[in-house]
PDB file of N, CA and C in Angstrom:
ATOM      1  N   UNK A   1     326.195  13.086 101.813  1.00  0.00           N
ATOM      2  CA  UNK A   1     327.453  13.814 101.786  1.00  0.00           C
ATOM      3  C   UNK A   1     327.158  15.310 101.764  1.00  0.00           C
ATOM      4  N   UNK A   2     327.327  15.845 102.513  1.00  0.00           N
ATOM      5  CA  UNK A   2     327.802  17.524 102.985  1.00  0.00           C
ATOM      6  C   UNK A   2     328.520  18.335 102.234  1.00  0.00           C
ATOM      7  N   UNK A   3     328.024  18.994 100.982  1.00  0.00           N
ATOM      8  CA  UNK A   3     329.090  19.577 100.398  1.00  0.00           C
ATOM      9  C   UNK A   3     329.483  20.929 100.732  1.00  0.00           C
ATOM     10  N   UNK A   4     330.828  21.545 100.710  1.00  0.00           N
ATOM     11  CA  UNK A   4     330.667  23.383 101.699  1.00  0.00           C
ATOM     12  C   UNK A   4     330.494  23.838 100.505  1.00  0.00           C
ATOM     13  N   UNK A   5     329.185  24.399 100.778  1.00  0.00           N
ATOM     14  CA  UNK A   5     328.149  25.596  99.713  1.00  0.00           C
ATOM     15  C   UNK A   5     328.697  26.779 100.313  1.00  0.00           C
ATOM     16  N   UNK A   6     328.341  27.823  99.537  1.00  0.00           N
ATOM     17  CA  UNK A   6     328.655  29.335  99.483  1.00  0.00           C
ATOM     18  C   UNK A   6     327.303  29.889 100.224  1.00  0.00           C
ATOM     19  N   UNK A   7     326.516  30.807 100.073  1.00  0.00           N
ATOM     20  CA  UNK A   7     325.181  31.456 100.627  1.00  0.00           C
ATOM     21  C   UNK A   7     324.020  30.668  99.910  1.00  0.00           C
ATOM     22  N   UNK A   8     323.227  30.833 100.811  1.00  0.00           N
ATOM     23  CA  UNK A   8     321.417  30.032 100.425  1.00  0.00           C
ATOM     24  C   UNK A   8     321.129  31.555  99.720  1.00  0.00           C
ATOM     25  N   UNK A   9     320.337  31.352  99.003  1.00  0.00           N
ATOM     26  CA  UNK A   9     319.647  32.352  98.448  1.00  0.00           C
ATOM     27  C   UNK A   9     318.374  32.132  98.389  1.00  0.00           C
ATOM     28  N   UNK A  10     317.643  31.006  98.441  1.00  0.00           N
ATOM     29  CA  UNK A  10     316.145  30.579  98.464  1.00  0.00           C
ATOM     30  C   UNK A  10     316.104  29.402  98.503  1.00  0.00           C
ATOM     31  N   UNK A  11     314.919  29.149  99.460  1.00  0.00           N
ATOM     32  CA  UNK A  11     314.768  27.655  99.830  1.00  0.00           C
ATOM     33  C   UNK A  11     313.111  27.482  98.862  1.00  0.00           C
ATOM     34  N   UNK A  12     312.698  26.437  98.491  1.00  0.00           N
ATOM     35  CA  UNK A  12     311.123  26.611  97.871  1.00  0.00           C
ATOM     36  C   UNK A  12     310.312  24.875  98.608  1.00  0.00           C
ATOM     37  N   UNK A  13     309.813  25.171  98.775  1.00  0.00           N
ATOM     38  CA  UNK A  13     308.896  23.862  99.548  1.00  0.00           C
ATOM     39  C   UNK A  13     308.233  23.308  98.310  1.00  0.00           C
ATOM     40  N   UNK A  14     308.217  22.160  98.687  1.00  0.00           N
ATOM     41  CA  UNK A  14     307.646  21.054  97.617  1.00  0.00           C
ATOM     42  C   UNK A  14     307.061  20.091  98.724  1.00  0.00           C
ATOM     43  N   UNK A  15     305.851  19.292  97.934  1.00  0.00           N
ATOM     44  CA  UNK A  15     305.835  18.330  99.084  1.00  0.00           C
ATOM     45  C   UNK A  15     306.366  17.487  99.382  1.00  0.00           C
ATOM     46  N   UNK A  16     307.225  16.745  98.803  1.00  0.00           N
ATOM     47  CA  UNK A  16     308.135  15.883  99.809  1.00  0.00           C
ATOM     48  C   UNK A  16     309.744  16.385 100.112  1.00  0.00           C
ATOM     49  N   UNK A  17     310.468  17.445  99.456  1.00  0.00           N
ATOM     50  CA  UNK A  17     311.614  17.742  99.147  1.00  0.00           C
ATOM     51  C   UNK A  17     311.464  19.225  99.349  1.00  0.00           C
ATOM     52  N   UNK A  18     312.588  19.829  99.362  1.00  0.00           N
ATOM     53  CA  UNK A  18     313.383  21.039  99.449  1.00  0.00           C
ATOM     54  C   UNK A  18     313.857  21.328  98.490  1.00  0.00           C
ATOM     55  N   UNK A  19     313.780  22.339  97.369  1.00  0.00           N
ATOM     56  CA  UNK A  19     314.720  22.336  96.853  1.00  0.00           C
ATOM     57  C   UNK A  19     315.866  23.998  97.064  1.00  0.00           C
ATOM     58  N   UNK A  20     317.046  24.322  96.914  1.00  0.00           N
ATOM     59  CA  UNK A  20     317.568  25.404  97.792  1.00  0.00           C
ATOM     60  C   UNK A  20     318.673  25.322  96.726  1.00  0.00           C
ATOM     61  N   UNK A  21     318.674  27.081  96.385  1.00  0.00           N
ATOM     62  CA  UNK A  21     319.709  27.982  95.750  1.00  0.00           C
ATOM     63  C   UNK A  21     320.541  28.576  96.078  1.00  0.00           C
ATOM     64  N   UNK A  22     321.761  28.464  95.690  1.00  0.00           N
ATOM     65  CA  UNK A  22     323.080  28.662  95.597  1.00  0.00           C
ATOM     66  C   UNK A  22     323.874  29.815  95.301  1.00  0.00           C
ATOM     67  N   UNK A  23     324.255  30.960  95.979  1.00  0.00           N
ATOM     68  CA  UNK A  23     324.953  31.817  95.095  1.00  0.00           C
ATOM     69  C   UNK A  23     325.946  31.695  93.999  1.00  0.00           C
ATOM     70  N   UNK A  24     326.100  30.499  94.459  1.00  0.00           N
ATOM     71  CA  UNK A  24     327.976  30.385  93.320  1.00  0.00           C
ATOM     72  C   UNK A  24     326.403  29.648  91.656  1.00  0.00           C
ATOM     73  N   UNK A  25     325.547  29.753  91.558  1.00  0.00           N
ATOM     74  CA  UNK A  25     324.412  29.426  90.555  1.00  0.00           C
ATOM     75  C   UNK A  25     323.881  27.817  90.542  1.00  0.00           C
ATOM     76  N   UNK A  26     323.941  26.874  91.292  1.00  0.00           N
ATOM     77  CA  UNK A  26     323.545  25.714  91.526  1.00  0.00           C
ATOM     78  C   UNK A  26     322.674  25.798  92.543  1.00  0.00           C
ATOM     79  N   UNK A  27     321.501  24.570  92.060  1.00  0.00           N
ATOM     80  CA  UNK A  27     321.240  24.036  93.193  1.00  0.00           C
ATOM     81  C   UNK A  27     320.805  22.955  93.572  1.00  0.00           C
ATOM     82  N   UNK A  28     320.170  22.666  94.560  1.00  0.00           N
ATOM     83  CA  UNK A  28     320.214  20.891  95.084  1.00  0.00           C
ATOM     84  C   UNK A  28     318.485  20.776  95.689  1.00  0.00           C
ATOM     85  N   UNK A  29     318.405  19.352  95.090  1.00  0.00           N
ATOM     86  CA  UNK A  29     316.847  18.861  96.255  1.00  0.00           C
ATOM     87  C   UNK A  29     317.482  18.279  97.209  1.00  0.00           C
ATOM     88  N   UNK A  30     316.737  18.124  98.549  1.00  0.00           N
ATOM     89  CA  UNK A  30     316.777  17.675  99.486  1.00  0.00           C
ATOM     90  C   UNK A  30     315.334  17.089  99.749  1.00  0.00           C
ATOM     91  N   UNK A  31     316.100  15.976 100.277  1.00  0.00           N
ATOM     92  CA  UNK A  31     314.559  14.964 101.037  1.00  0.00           C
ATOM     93  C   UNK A  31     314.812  15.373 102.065  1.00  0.00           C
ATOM     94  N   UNK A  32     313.824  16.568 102.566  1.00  0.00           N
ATOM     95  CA  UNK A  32     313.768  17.160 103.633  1.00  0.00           C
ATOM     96  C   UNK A  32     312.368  17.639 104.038  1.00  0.00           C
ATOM     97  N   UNK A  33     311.798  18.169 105.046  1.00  0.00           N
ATOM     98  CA  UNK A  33     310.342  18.897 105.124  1.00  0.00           C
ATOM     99  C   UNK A  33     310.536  20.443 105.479  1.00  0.00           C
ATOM    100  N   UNK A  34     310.009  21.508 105.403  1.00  0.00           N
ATOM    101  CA  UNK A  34     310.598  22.427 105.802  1.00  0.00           C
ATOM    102  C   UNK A  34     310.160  22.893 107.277  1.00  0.00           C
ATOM    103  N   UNK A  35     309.452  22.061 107.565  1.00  0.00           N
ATOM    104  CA  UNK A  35     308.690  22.233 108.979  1.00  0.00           C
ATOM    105  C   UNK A  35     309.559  21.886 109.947  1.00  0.00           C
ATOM    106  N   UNK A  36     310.310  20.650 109.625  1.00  0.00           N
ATOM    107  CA  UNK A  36     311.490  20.358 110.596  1.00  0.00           C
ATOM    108  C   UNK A  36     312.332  21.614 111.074  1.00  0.00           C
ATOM    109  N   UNK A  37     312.729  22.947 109.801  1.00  0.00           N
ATOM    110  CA  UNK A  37     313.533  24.190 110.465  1.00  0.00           C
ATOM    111  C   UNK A  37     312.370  25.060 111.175  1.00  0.00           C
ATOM    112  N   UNK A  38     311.113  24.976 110.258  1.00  0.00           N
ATOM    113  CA  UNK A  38     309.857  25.861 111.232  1.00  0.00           C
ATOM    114  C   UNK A  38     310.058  25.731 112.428  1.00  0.00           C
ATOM    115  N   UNK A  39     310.154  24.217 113.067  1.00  0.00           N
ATOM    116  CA  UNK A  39     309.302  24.105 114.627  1.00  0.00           C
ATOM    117  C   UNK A  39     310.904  23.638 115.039  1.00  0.00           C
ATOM    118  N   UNK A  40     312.094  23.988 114.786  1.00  0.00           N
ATOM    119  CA  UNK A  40     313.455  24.416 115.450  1.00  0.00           C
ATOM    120  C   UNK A  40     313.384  25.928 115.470  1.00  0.00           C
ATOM    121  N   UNK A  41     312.246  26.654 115.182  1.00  0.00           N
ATOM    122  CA  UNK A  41     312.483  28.439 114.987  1.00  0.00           C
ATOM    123  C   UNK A  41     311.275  28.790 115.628  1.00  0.00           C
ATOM    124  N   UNK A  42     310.242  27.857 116.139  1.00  0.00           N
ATOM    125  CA  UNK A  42     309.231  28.146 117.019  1.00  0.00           C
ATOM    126  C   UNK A  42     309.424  29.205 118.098  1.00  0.00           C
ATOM    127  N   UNK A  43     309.091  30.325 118.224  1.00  0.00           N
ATOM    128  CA  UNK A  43     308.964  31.038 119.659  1.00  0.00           C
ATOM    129  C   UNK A  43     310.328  31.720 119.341  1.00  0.00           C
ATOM    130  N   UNK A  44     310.642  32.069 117.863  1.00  0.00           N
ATOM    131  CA  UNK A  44     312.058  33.048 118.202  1.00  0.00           C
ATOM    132  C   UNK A  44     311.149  34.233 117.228  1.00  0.00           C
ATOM    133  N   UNK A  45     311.330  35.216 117.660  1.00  0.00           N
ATOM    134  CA  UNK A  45     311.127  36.646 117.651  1.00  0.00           C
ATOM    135  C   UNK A  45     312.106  37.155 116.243  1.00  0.00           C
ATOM    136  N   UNK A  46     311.491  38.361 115.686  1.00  0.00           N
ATOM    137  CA  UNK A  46     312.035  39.203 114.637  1.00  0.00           C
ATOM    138  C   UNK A  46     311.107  39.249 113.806  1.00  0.00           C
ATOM    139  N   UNK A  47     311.705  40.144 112.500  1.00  0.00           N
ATOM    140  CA  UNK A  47     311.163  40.529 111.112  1.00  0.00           C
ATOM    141  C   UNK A  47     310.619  38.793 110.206  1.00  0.00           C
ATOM    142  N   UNK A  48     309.593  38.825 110.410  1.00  0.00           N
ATOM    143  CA  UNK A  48     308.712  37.726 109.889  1.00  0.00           C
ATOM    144  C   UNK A  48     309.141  36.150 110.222  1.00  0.00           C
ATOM    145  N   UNK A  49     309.820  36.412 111.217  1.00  0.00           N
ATOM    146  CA  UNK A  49     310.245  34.635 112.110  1.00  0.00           C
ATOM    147  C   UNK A  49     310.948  34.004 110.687  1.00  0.00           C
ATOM    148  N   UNK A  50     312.280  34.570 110.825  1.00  0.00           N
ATOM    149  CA  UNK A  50     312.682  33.705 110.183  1.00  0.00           C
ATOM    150  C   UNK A  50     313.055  32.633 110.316  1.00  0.00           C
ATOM    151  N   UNK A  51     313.886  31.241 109.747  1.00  0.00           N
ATOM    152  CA  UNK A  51     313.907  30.072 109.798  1.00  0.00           C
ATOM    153  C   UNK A  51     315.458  30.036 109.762  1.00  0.00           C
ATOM    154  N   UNK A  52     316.044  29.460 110.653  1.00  0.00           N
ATOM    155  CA  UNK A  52     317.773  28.825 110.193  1.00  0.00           C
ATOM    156  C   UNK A  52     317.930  27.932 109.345  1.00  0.00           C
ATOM    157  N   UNK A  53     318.865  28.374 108.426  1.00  0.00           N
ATOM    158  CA  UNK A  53     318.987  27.028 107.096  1.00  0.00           C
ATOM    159  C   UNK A  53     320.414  27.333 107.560  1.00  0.00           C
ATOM    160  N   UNK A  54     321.199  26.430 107.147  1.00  0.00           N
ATOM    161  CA  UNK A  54     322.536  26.319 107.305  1.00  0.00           C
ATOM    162  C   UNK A  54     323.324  27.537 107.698  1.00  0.00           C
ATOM    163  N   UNK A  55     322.910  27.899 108.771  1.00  0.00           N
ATOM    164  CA  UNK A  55     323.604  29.151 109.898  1.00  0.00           C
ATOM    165  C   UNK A  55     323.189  30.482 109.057  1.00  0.00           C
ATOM    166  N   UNK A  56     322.113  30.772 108.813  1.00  0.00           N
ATOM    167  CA  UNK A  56     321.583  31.732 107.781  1.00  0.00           C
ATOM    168  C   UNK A  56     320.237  31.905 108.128  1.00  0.00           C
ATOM    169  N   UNK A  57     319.710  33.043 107.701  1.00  0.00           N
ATOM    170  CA  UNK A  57     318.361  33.284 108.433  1.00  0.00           C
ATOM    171  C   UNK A  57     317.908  34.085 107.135  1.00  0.00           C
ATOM    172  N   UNK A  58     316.490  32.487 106.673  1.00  0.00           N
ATOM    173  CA  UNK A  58     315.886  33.225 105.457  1.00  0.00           C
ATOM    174  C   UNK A  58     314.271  33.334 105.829  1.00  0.00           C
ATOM    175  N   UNK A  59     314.222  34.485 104.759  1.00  0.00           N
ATOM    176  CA  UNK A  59     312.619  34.715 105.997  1.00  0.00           C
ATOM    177  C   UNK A  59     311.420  34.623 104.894  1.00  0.00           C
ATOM    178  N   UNK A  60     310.343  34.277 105.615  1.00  0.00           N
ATOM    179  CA  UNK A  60     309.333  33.480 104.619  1.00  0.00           C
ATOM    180  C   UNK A  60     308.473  35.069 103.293  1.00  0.00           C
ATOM    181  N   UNK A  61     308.282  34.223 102.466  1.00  0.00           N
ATOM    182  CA  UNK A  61     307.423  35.065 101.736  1.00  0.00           C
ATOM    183  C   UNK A  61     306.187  35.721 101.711  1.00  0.00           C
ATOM    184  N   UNK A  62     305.419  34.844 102.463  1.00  0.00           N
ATOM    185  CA  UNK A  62     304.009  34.570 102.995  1.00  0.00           C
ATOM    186  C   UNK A  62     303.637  33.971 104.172  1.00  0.00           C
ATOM    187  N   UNK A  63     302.889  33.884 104.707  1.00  0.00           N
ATOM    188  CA  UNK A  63     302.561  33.005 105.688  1.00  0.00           C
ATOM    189  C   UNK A  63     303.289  31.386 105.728  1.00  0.00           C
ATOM    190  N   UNK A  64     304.111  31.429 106.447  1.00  0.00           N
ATOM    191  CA  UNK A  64     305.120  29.723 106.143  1.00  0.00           C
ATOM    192  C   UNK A  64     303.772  28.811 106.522  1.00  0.00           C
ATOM    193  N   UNK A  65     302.856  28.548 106.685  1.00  0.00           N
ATOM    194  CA  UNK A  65     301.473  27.315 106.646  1.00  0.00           C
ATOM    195  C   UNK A  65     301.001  27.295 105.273  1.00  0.00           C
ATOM    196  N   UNK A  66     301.310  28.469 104.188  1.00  0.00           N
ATOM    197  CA  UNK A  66     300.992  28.113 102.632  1.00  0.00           C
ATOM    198  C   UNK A  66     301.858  26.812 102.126  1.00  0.00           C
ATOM    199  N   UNK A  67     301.243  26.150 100.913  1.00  0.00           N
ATOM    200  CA  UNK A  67     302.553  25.818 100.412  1.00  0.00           C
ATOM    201  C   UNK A  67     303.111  26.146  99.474  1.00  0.00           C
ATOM    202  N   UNK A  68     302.567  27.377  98.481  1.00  0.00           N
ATOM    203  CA  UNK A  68     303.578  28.405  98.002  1.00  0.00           C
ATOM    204  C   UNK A  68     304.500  29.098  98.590  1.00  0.00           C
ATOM    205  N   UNK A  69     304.813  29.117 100.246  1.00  0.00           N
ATOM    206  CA  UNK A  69     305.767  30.015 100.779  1.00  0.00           C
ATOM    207  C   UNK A  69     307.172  29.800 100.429  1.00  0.00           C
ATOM    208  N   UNK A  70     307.988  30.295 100.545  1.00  0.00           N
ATOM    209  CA  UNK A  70     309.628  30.681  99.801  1.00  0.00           C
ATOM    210  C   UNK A  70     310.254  31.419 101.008  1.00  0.00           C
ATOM    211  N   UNK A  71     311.359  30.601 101.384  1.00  0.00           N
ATOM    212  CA  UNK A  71     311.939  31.175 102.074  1.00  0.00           C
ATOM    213  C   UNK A  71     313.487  32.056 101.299  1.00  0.00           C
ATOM    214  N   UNK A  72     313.802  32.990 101.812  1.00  0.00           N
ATOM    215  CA  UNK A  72     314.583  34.097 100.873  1.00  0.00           C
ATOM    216  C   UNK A  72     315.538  34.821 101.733  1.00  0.00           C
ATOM    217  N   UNK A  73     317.004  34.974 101.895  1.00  0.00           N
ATOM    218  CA  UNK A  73     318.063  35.445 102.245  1.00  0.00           C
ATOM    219  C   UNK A  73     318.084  37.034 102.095  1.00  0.00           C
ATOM    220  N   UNK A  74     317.659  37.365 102.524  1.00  0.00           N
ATOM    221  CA  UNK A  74     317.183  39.372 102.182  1.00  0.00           C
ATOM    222  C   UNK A  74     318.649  39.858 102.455  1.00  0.00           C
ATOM    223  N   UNK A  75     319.386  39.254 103.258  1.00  0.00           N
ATOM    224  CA  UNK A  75     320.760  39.825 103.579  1.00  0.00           C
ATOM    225  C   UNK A  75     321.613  39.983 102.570  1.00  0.00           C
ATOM    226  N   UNK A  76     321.599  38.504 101.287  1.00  0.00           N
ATOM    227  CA  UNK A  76     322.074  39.085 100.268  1.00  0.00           C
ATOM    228  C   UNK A  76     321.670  39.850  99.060  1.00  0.00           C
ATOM    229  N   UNK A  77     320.186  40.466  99.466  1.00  0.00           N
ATOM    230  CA  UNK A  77     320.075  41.382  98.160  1.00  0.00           C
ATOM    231  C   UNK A  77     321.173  42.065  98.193  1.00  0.00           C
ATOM    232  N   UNK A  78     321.886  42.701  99.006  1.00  0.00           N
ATOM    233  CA  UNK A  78     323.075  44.380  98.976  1.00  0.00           C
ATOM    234  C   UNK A  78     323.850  43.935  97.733  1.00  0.00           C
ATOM    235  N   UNK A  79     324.269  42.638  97.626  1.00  0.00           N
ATOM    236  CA  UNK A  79     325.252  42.045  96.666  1.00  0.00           C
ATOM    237  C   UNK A  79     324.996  41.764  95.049  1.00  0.00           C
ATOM    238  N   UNK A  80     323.847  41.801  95.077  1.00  0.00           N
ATOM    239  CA  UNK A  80     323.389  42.180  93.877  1.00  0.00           C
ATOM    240  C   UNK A  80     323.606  41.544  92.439  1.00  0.00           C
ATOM    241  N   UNK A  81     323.502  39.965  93.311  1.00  0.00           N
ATOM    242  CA  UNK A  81     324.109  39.002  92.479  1.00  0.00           C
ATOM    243  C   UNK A  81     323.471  38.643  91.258  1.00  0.00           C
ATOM    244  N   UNK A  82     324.081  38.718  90.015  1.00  0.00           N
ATOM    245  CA  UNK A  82     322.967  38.493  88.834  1.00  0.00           C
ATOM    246  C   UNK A  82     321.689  37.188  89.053  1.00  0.00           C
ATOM    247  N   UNK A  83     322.538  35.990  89.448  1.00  0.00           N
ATOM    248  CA  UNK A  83     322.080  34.759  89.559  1.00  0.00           C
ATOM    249  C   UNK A  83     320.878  34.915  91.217  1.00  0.00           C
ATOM    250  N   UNK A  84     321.159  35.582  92.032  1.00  0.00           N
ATOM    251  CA  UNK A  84     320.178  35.475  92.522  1.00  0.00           C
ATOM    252  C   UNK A  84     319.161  36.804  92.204  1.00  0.00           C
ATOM    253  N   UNK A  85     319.151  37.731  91.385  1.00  0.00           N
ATOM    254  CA  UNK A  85     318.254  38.629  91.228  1.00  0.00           C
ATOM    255  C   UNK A  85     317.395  37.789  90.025  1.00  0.00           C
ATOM    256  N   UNK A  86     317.891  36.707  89.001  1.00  0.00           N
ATOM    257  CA  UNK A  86     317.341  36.172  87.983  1.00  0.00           C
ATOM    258  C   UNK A  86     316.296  34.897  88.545  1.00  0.00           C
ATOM    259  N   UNK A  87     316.652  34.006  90.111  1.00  0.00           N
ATOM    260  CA  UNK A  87     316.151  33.621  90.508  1.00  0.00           C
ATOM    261  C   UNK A  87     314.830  33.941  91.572  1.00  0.00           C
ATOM    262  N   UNK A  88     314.761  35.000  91.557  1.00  0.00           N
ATOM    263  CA  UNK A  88     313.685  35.517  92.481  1.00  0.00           C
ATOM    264  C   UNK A  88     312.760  36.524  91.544  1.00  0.00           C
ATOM    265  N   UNK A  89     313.849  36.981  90.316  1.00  0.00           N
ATOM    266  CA  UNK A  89     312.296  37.211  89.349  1.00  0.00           C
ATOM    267  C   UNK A  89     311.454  36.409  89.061  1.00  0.00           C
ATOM    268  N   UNK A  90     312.274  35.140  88.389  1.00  0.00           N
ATOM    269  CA  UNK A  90     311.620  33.995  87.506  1.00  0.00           C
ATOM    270  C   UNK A  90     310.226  33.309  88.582  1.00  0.00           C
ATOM    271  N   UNK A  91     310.667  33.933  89.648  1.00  0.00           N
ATOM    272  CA  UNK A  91     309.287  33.486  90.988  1.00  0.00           C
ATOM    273  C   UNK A  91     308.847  34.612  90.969  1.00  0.00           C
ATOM    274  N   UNK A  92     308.913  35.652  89.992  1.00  0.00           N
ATOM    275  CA  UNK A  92     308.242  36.769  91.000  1.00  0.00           C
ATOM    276  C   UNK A  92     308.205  37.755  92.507  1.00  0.00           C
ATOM    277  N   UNK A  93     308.703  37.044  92.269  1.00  0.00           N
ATOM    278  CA  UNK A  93     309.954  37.617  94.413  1.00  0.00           C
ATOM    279  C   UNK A  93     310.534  38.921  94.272  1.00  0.00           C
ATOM    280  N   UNK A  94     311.346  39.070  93.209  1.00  0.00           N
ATOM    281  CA  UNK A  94     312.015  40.118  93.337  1.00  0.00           C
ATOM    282  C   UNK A  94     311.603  41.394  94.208  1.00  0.00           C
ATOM    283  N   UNK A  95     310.801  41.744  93.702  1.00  0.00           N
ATOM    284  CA  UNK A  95     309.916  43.104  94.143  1.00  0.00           C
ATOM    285  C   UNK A  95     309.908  43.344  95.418  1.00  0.00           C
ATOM    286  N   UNK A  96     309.008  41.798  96.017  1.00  0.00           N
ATOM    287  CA  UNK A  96     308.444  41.326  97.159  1.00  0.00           C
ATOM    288  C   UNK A  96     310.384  41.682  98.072  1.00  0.00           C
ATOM    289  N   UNK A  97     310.593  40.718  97.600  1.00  0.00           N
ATOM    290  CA  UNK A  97     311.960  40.649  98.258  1.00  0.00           C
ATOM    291  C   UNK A  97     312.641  42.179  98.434  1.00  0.00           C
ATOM    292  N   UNK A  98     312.767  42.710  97.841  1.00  0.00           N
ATOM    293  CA  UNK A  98     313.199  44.378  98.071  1.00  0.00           C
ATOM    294  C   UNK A  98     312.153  45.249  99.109  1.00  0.00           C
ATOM    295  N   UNK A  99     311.302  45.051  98.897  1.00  0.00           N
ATOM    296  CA  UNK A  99     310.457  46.079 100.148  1.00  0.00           C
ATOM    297  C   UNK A  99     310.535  44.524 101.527  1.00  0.00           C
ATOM    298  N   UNK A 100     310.703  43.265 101.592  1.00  0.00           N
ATOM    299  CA  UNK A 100     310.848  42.960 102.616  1.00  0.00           C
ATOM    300  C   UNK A 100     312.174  43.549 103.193  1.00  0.00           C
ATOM    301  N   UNK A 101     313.176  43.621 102.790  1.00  0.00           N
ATOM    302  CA  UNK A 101     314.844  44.221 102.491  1.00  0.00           C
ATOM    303  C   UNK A 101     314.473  45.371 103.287  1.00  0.00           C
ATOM    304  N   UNK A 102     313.682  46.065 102.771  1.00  0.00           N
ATOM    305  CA  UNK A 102     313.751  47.633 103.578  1.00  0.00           C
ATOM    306  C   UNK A 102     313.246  47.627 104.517  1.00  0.00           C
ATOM    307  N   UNK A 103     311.827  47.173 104.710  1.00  0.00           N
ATOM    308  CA  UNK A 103     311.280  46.725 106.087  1.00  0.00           C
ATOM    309  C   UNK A 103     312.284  46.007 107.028  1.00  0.00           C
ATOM    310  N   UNK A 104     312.910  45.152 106.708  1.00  0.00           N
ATOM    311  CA  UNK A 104     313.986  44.122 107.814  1.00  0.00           C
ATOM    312  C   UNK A 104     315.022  45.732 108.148  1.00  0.00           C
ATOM    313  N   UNK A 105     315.512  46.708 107.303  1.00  0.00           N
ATOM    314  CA  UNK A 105     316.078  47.252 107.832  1.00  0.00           C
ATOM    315  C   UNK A 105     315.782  48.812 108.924  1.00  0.00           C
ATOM    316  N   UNK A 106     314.803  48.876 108.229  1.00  0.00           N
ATOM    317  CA  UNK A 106     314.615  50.173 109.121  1.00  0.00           C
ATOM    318  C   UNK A 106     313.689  49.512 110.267  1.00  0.00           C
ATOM    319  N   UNK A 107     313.242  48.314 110.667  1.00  0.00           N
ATOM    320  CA  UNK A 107     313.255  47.480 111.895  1.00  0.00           C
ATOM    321  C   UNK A 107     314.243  47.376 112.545  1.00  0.00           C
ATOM    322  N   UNK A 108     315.514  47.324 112.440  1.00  0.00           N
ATOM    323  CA  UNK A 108     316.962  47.223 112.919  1.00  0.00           C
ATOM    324  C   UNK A 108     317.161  48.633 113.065  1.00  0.00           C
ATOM    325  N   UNK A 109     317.011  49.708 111.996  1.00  0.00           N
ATOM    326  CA  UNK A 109     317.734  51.105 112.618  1.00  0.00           C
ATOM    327  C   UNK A 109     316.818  51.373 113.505  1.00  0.00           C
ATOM    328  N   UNK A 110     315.272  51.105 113.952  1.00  0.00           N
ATOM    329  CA  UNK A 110     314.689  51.338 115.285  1.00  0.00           C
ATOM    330  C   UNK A 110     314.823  50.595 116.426  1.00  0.00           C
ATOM    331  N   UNK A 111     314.825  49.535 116.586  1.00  0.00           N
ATOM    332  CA  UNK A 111     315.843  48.858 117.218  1.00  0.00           C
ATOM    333  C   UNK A 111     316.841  49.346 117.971  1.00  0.00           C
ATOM    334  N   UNK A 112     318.358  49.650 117.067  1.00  0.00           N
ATOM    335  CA  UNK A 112     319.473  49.909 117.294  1.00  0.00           C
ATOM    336  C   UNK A 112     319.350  51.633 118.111  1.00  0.00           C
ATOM    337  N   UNK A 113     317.952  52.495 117.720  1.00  0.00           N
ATOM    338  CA  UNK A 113     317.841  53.636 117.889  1.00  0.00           C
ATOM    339  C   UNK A 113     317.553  53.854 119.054  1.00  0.00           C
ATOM    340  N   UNK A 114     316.526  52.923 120.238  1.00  0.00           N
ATOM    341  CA  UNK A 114     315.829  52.774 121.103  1.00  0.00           C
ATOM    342  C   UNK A 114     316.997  52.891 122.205  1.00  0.00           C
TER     343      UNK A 114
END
């Protein structure tokens, strides 16, 4: 059953499951692999190849062939949501996640500049 979720905020790989965060503060496992969205995102171009999760584009932490990699919604840092700034400390992300944030953007204002 399909429930309508609000924004992904982080996906985390496990080996057999998914598990993926919620802005509204929940979240869910999935018996899923994450390779299945990898090799649907094969051969698409941008700021660290990101991956489509439910019409959303979260982009990896590390090299996506680790299996510590974390995939992460950089679009909603601007929003500055308690629940997802508490979830990407408690990983350590935070940081990481803010200079990826700036990099994804001043890639776009050169881009848009060209």
């Amino acid at each position: 059953m399909q429930l309508n979720h609000n924004k992904v905020l982080l996906a985390e790989r496990f080996h057999c499951y998914i598990r993926v965060y919620y802005a509204d503060g929940h979240y869910e496992l999935r018996d899923e692999n994450i390779q299945d969205y990898i090799k649907q995102n094969r051969g698409k171009s941008g700021y660290k190849h990101p991956i489509l999760f439910e019409n959303q584009n979260l982009y990896p932490t590390i090299d996506q062939k680790e299996n510590l990699c974390c995939w992460i919604n950089l679009g909603y840092i601007e929003e500055k949501n308690p629940f997802y700034i508490w979830v990407l400390q408690s990983r350590g992300l935070y940081d990481k996640a803010v200079k990826m944030y700036v990099n994804l953007k001043l890639k776009e204002l050169i881009k848009d500049s060209c």
